[in-house]
Protein backbone atom coordinates (compact mmCIF):
# COMPACT_ATOMS: atom_id res chain seq x y z
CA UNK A 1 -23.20 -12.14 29.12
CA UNK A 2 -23.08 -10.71 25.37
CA UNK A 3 -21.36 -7.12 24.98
CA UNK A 4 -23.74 -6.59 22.12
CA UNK A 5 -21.69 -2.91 21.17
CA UNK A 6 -18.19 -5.02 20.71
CA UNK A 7 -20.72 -7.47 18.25
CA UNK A 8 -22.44 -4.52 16.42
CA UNK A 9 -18.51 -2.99 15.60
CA UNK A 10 -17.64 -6.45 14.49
CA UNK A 11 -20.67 -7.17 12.40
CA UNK A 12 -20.72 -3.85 10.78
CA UNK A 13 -17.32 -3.76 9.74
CA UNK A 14 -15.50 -2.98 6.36
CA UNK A 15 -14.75 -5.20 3.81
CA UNK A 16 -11.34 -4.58 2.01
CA UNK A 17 -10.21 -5.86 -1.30
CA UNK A 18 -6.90 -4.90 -2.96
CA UNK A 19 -5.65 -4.89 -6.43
CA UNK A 20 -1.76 -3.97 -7.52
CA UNK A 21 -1.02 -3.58 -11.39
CA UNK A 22 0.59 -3.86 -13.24
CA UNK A 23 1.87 -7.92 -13.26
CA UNK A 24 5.15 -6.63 -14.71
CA UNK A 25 7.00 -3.73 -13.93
CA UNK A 26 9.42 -2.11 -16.77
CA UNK A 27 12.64 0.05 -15.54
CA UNK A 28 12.98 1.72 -18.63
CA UNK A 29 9.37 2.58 -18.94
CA UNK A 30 9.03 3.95 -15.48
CA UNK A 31 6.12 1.87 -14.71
CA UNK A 32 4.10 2.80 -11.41
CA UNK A 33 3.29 0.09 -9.45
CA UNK A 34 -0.35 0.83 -8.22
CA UNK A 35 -1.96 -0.87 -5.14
CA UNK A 36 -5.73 0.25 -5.16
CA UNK A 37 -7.93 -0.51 -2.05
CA UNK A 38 -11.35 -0.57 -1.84
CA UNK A 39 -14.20 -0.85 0.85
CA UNK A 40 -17.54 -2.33 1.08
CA UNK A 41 -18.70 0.43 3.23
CA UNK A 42 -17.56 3.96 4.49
CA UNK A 43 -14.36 3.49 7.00
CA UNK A 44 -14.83 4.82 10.74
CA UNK A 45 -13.92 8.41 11.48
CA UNK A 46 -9.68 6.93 12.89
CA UNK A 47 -10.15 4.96 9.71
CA UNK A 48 -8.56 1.23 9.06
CA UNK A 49 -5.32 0.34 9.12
CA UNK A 50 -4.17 -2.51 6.21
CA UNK A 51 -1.00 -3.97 6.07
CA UNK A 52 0.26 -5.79 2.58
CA UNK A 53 2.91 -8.15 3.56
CA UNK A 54 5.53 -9.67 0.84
CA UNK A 55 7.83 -12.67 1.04
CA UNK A 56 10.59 -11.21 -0.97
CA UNK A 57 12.68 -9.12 1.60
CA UNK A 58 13.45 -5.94 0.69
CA UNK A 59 11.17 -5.96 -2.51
CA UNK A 60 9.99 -2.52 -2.19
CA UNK A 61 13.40 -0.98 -2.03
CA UNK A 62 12.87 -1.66 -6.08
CA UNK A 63 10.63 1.26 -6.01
CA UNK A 64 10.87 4.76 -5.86
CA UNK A 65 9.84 5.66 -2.51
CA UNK A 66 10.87 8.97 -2.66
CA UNK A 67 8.01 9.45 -5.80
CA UNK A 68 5.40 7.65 -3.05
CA UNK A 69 2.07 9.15 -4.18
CA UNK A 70 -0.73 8.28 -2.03
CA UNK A 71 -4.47 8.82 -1.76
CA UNK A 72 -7.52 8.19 0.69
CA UNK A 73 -5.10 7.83 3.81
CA UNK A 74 -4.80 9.63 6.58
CA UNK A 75 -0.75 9.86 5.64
CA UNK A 76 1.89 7.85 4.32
CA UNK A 77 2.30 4.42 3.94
CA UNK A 78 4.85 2.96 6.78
CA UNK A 79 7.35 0.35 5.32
CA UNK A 80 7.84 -3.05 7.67
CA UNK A 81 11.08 -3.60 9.27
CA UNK A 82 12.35 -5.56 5.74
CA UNK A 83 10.75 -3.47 3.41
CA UNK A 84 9.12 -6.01 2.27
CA UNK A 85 5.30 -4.99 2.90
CA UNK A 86 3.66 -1.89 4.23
CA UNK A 87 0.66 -0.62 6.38
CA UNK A 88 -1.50 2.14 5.72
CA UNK A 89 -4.39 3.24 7.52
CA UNK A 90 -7.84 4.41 4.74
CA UNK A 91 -9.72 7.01 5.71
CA UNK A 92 -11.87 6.59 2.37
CA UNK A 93 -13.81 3.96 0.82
CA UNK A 94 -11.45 3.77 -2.28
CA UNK A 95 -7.60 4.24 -1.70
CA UNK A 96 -4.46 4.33 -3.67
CA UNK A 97 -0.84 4.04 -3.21
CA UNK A 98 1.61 4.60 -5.96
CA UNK A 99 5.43 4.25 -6.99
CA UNK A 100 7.61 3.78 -9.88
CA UNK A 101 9.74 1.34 -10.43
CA UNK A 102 13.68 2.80 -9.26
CA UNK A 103 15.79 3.50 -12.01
CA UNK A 104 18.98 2.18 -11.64
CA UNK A 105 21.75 3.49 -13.43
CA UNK A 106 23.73 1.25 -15.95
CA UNK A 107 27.11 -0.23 -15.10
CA UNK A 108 28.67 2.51 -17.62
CA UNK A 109 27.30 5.28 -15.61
CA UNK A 110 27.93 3.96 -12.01
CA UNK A 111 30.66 5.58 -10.06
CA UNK A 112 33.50 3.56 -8.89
C-alpha cells in the first residue's frame, strides 16, 4: 500500500541552493562572510532546517560570532560540535546569515 500524503510532502518539497561570498576574506578590511539561501518554493509553516558542514575544524571560530547577523530564520544559527559547520532552520524563501571576519590583535598588542 502507497501512503500517498508521505509522497505528496516529498514531491512538493523545497529546493535549496546556497551561495557564501566573498572567496577571500580580509582581516583588516572586516569582510563579512555572507551565506545566502534560497528556495524554490515557500518553506512550511516549522520551516526547514539546513545544515552547512566544513572540513576545516574549528573554521568558524575565524569569525565574529558575537556580530552573527541573521535573516529569514526562525533564530540563530546553531554551531556543530567543531565549529566547523552550522544548521539553521528558514522560515523564508530567501535567507541570510552574516559575520565578519575576527580581528585578531597583532603580536605588539597581545597581552602576555
Amino acid at each position: 500500500m502507497i501512503d500517498h500524503n508521505l509522497i505528496e510532502e516529498f514531491c512538493c518539497m523545497a529546493v535549496v541552493n546556497l551561495f557564501a561570498t566573498p572567496v577571500t576574506l580580509v582581516e583588516s578590511e572586516g569582510t563579512f562572510l555572507e551565506f545566502r539561501f534560497t528556495l524554490d518554493a515557500p518553506p512550511p509553516p516549522e520551516g526547514i532546517t539546513v545544515t552547512v558542514a566544513g572540513n576545516v575544524p574549528q573554521s568558524l571560530t575565524q569569525l565574529d560570532l558575537f556580530a552573527l547577523e541573521f535573516t529569514g530564520g526562525s533564530g540563530a544559527p546553531v554551531g556543530d560540535t567543531d565549529f566547523s559547520g552550522f544548521s539553521f532552520t528558514i522560515t523564508s524563501q530567501t535567507a541570510t546569515v552574516r559575520a565578519p571576519i575576527l580581528l585578531m590583535a597583532s603580536p605588539k598588542h597581545r597581552r602576555p
